[in-house]
C-alpha atoms as a PDB file:
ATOM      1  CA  UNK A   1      33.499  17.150   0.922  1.00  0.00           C
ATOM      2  CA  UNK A   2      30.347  15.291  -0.122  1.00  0.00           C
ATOM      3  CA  UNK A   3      27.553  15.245   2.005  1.00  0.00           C
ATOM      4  CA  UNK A   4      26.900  12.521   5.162  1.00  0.00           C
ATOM      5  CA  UNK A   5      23.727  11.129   4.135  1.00  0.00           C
ATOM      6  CA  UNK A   6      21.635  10.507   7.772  1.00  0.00           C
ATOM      7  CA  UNK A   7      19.073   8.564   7.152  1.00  0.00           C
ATOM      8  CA  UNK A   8      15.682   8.751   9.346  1.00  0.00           C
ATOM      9  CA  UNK A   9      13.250   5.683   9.639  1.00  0.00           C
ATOM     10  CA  UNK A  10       9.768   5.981  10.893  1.00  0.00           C
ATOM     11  CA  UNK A  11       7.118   4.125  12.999  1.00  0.00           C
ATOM     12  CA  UNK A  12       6.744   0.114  13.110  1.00  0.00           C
ATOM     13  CA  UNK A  13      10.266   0.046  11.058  1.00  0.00           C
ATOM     14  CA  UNK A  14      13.668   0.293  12.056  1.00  0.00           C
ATOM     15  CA  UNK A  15      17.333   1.028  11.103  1.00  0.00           C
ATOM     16  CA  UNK A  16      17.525  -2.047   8.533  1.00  0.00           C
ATOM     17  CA  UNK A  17      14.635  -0.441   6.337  1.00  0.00           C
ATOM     18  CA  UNK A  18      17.164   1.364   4.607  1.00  0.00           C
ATOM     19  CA  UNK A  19      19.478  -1.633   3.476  1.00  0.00           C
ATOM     20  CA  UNK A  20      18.585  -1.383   0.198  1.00  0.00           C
ATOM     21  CA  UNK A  21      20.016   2.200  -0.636  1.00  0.00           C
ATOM     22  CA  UNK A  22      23.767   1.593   1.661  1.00  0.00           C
ATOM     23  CA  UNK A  23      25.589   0.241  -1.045  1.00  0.00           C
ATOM     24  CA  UNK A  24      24.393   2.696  -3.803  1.00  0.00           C
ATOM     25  CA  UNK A  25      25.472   5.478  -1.177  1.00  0.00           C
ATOM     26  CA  UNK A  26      28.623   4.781  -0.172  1.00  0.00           C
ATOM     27  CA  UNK A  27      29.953   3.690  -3.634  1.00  0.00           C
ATOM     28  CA  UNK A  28      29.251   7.049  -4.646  1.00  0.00           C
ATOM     29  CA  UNK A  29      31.393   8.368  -1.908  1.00  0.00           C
ATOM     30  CA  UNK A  30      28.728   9.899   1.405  1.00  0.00           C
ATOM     31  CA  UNK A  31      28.921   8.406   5.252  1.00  0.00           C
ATOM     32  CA  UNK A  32      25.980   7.267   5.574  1.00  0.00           C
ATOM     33  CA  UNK A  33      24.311   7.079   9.471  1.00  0.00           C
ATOM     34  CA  UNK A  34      21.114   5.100   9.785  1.00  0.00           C
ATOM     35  CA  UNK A  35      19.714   6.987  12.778  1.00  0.00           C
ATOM     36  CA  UNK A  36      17.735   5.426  15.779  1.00  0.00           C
ATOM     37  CA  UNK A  37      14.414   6.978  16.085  1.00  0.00           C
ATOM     38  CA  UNK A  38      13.317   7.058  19.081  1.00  0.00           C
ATOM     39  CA  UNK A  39      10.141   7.047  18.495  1.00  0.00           C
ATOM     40  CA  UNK A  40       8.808   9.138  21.869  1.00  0.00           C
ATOM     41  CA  UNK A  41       7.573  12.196  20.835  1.00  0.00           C
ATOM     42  CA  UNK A  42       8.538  14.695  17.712  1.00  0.00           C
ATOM     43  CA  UNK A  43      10.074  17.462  19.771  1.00  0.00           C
ATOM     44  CA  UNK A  44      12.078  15.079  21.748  1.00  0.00           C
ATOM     45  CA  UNK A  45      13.159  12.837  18.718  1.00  0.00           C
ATOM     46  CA  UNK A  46      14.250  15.513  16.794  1.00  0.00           C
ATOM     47  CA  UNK A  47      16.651  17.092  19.439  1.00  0.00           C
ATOM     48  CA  UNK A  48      18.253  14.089  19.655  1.00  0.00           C
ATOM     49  CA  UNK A  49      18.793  14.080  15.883  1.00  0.00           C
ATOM     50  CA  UNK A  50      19.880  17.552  15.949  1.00  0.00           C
ATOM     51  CA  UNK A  51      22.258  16.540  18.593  1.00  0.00           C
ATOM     52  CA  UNK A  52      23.900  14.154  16.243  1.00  0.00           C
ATOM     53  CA  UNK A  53      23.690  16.469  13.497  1.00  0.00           C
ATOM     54  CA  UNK A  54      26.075  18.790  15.064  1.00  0.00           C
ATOM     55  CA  UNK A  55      28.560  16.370  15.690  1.00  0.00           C
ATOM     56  CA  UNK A  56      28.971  15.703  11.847  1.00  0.00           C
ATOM     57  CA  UNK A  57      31.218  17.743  10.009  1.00  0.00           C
ATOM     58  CA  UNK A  58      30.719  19.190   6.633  1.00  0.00           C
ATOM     59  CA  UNK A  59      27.031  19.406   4.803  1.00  0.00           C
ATOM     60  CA  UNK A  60      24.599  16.986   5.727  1.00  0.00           C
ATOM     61  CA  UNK A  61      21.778  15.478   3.819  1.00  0.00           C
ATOM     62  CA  UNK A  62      18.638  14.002   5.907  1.00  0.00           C
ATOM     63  CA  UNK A  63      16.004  11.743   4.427  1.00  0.00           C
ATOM     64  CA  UNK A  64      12.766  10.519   6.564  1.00  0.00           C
ATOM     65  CA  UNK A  65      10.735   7.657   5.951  1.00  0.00           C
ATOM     66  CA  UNK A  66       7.057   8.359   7.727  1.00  0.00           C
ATOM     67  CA  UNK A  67       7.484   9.750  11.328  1.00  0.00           C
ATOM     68  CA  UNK A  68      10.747   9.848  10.457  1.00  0.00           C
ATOM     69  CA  UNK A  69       9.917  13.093   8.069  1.00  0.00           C
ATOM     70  CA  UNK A  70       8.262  14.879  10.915  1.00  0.00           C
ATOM     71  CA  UNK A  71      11.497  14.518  12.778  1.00  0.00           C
ATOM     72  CA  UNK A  72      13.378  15.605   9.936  1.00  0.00           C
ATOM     73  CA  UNK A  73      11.137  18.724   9.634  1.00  0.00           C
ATOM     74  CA  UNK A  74      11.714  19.509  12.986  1.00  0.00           C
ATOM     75  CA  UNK A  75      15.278  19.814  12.914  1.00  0.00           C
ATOM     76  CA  UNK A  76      16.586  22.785  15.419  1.00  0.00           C
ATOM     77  CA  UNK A  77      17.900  25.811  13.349  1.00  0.00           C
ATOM     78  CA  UNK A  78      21.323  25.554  14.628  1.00  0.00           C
ATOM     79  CA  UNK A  79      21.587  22.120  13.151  1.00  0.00           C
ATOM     80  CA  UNK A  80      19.543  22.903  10.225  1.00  0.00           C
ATOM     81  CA  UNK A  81      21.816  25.785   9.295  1.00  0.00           C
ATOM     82  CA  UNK A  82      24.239  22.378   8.303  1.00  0.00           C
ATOM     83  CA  UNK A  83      21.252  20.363   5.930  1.00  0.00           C
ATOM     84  CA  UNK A  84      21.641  21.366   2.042  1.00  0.00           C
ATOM     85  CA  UNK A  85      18.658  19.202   1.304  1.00  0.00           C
ATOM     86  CA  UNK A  86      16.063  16.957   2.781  1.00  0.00           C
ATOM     87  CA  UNK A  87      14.619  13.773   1.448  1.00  0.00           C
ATOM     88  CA  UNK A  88      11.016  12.427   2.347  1.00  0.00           C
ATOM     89  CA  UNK A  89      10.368   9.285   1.173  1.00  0.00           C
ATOM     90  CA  UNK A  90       6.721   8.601   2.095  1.00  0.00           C
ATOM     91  CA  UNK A  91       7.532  10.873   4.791  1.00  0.00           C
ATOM     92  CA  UNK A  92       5.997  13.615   6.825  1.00  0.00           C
ATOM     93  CA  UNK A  93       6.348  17.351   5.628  1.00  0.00           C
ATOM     94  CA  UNK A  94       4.328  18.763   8.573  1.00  0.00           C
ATOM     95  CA  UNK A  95       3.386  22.361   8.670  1.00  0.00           C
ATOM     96  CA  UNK A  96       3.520  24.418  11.681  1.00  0.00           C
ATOM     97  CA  UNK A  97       0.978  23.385  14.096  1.00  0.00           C
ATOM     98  CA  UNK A  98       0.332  20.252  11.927  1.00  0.00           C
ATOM     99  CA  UNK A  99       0.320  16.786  13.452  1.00  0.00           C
ATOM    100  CA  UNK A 100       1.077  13.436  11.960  1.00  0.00           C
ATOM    101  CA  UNK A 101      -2.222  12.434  12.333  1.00  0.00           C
ATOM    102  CA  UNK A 102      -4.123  16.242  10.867  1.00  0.00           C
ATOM    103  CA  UNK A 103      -1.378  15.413   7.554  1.00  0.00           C
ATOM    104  CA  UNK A 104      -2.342  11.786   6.867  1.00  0.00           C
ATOM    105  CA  UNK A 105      -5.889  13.430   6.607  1.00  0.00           C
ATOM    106  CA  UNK A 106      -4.961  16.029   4.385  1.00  0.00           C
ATOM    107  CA  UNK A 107      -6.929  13.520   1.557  1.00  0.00           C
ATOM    108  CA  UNK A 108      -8.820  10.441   2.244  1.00  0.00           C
ATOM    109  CA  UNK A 109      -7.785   6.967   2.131  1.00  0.00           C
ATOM    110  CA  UNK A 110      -5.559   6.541   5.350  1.00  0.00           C
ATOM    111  CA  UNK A 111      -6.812   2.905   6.908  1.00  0.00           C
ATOM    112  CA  UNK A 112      -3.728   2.902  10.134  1.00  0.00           C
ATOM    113  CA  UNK A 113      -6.194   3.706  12.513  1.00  0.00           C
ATOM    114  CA  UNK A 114      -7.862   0.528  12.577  1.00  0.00           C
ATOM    115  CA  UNK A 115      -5.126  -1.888  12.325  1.00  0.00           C
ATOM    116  CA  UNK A 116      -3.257  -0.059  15.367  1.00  0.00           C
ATOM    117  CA  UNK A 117      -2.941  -2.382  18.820  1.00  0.00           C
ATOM    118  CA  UNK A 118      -2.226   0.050  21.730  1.00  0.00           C
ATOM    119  CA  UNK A 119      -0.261  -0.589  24.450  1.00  0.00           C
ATOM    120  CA  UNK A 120      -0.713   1.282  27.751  1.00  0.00           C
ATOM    121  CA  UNK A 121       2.308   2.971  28.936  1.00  0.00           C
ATOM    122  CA  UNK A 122       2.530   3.744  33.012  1.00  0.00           C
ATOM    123  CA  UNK A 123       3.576   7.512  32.011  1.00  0.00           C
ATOM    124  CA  UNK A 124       0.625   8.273  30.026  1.00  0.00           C
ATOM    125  CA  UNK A 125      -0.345   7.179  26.974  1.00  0.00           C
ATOM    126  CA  UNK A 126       0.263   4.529  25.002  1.00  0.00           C
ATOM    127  CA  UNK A 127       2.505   2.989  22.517  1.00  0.00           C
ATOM    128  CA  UNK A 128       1.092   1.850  19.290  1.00  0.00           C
ATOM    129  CA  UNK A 129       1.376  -1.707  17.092  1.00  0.00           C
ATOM    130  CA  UNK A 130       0.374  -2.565  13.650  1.00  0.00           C
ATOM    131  CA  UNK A 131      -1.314  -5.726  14.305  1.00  0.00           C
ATOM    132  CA  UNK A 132       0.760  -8.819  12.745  1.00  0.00           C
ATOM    133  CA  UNK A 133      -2.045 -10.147  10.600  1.00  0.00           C
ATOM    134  CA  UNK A 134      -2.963  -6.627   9.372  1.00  0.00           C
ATOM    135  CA  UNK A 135       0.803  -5.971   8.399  1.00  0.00           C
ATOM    136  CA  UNK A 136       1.012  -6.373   5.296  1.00  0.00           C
ATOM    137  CA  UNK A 137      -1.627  -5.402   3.969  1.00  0.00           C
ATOM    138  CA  UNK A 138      -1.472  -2.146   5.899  1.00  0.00           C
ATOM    139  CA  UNK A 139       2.050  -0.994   5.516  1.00  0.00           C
ATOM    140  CA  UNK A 140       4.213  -3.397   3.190  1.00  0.00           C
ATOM    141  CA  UNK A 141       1.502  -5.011   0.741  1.00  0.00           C
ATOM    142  CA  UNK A 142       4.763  -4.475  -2.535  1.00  0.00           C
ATOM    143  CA  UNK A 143       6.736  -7.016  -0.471  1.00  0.00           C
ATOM    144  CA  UNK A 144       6.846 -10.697   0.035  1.00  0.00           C
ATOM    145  CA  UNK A 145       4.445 -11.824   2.574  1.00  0.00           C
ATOM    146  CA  UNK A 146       7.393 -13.725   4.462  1.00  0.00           C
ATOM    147  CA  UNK A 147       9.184 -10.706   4.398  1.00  0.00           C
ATOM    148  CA  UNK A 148       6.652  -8.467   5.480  1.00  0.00           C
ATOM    149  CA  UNK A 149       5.705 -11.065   8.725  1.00  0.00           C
ATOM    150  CA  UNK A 150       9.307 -10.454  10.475  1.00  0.00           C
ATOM    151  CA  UNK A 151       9.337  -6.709   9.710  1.00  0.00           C
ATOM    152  CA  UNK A 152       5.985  -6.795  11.820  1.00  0.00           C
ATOM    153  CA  UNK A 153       7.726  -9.275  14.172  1.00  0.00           C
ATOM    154  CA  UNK A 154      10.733  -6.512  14.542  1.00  0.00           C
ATOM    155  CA  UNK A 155       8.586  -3.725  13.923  1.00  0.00           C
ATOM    156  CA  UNK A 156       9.228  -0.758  16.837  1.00  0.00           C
ATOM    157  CA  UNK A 157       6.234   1.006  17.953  1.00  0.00           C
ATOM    158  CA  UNK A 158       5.241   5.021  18.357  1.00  0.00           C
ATOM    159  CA  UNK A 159       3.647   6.418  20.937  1.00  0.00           C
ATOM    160  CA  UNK A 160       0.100   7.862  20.449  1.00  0.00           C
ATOM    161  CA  UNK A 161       0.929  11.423  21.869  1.00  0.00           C
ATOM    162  CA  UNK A 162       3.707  11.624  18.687  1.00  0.00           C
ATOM    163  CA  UNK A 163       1.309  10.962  15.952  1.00  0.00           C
ATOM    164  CA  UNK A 164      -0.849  13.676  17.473  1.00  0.00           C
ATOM    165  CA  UNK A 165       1.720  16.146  18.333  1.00  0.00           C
ATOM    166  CA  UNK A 166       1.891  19.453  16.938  1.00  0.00           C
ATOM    167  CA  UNK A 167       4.941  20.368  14.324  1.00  0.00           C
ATOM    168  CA  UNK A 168       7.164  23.186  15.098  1.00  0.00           C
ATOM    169  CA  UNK A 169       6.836  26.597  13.826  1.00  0.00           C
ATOM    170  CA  UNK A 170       9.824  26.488  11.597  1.00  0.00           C
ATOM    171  CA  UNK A 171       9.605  23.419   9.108  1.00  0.00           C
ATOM    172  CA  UNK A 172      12.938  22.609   7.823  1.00  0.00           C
ATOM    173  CA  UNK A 173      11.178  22.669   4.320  1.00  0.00           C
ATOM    174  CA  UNK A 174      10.245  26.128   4.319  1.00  0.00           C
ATOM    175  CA  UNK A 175      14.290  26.967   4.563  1.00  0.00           C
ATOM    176  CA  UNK A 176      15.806  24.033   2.953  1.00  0.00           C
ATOM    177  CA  UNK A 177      15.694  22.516  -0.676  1.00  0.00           C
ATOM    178  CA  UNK A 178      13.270  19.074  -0.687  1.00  0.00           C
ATOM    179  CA  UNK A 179      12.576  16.007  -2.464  1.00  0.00           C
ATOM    180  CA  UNK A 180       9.415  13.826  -2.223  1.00  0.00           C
ATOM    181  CA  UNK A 181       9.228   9.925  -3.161  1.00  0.00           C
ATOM    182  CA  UNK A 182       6.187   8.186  -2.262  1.00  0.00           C
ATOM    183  CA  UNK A 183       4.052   5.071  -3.486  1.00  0.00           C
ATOM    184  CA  UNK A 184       0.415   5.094  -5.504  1.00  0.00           C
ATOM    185  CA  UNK A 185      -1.057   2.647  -3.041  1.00  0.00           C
ATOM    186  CA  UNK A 186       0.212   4.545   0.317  1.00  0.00           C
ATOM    187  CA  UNK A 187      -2.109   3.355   3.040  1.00  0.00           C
ATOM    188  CA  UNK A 188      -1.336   5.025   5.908  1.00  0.00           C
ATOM    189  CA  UNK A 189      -0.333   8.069   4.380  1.00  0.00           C
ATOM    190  CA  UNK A 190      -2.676   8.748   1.118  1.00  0.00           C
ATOM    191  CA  UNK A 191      -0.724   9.657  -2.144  1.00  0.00           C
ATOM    192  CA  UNK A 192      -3.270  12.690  -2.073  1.00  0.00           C
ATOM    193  CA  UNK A 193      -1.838  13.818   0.793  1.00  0.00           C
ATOM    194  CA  UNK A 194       2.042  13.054   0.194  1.00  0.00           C
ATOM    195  CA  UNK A 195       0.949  15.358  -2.945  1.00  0.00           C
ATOM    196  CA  UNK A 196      -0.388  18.417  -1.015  1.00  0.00           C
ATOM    197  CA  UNK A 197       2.850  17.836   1.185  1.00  0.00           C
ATOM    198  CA  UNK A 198       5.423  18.158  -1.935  1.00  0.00           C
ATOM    199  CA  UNK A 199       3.255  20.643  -3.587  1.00  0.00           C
ATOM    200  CA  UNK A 200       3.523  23.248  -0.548  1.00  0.00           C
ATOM    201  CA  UNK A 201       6.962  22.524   0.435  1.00  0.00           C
ATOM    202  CA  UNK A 202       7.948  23.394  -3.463  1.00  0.00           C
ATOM    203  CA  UNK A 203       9.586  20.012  -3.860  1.00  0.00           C
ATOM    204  CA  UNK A 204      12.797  20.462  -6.319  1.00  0.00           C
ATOM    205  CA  UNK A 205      11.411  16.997  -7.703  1.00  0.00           C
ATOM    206  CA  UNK A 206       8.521  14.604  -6.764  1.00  0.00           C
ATOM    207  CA  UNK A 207       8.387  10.910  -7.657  1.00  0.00           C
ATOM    208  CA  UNK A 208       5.062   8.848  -7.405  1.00  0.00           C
ATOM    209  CA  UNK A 209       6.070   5.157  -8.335  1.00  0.00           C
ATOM    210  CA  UNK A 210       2.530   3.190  -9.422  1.00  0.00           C
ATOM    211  CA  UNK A 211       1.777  -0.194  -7.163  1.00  0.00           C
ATOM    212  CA  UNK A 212       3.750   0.964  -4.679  1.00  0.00           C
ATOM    213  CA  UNK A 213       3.207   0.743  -0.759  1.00  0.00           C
ATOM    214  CA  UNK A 214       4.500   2.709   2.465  1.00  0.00           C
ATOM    215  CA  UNK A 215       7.583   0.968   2.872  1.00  0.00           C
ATOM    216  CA  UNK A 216       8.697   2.156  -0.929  1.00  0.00           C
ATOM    217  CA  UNK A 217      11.868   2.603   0.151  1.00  0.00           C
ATOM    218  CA  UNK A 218      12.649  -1.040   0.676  1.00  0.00           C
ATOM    219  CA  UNK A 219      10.461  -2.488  -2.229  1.00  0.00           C
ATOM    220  CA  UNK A 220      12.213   0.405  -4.560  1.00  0.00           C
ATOM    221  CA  UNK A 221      15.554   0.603  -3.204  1.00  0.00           C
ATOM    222  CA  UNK A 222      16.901   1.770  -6.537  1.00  0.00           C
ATOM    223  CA  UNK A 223      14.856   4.415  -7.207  1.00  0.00           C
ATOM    224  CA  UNK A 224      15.139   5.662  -3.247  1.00  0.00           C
ATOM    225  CA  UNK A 225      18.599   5.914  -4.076  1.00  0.00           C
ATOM    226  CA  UNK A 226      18.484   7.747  -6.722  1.00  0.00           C
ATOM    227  CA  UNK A 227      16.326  10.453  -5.233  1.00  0.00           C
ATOM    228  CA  UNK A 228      18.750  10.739  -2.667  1.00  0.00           C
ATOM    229  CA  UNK A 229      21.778  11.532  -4.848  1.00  0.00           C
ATOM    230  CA  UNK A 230      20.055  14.135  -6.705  1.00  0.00           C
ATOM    231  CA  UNK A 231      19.319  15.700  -3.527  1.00  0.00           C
ATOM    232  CA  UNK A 232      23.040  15.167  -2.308  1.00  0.00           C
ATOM    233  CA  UNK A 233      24.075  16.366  -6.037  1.00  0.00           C
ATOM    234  CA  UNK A 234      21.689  19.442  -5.958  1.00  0.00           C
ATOM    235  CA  UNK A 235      20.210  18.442  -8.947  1.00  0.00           C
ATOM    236  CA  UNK A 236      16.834  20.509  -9.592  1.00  0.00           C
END
């Protein structure tokens, strides 16, 4: 049985940020799941992925975009014990104790924090924007400007407290074979830091693509893809 592919988006994106790499999936045979993210909290997000997880039968490959790698990481170990391999592309690989926030500062460069709009939530906190005019530039500077002004018209927010929240002790990483895909020109999360990420999580491969932004798996769908099947495959 080949692996389901589950596929983990991250913070001001959604589902449809992984178009580009359903078609090469499924043609080569994986169920692909584009899961929800709920954006709330790491702990809380990844328990509901671990709840679908165990629903799914046979091996299970997970790939996080962002946030959506600190979810990943934080997989529970009874679900974990059904991942073969895990996929970040410009994603989180949080150590224990490690927040979102502590990782993107693992090397300079990161410019989020000062194109992020907050909005107060009544149960603490607040959720957090990208400003529309700062968009592009910020997160999806690869893309087409009119592509990049609806994804920050549909973009879906994260709340403060999960950006600073601490990792787990047990990173799925540390148990579990991983690949790394990232851009050159990663502003929220520096290259340098996506680097030090791979580098300690003894990534089985680790792809830096020139020019290329955040959101590198929709301006290089192909190569995402790719990436992903190896992982699926095994492929050192």
């Amino acid at each position: 049985m080949k692996p389901t592919v589950v596929l983990v988006h991250g913070a001001y994106a959604e589902s449809s940020s992984w178009n580009g790499v359903l078609e090469p999936l499924t043609t080569a045979g994986h169920r692909v799941i584009a899961f929800a993210t709920p954006l709330r909290g790491v702990a809380s997000d990844a328990a509901l992925l671990s709840d679908l997880i165990r629903t799914l039968d046979g091996p299970v490959v997970l790939v996080g975009h962002s946030y959506g790698g600190a979810v990943l990481t934080n997989t529970s170990d009874a679900a974990a014990g059904r991942v073969i391999a895990a996929v970040y592309v410009a994603g989180f690989a949080l150590d224990a104790g490690e927040s979102c926030a502590d990782a993107s500062a693992l090397a300079p460069g990161s410019t989020l924090a000062e194109t992020l709009v907050p909005v107060p939530l009544a149960a603490g906190g607040s959720d957090t924007y990208i400003a529309p005019e700062k968009y592009h530039h910020q997160f999806a500077a690869d893309l087409p400007v009119e592509q990049a002004r609806w994804m920050a018209v549909t973009q879906r927010p994260v709340t403060d407290l999960a950006l600073a929240e601490p990792s787990g002790e047990r990173p799925l990483w540390q148990s579990v074979p991983s690949w790394f895909l990232f851009g050159e020109l990663d502003h929220n999360i520096p290259a340098g830091a996506h680097r030090i990420m791979a580098a300690r999580a003894k990534a089985r491969d680790t792809v830096e693509i020139s020019g290329a932004s955040h959101v590198v798996g929709i301006s290089h769908p192909a190569e995402t893809a790719r990436i992903i099947l190896e992982a699926a495959a095994g492929d050192a």
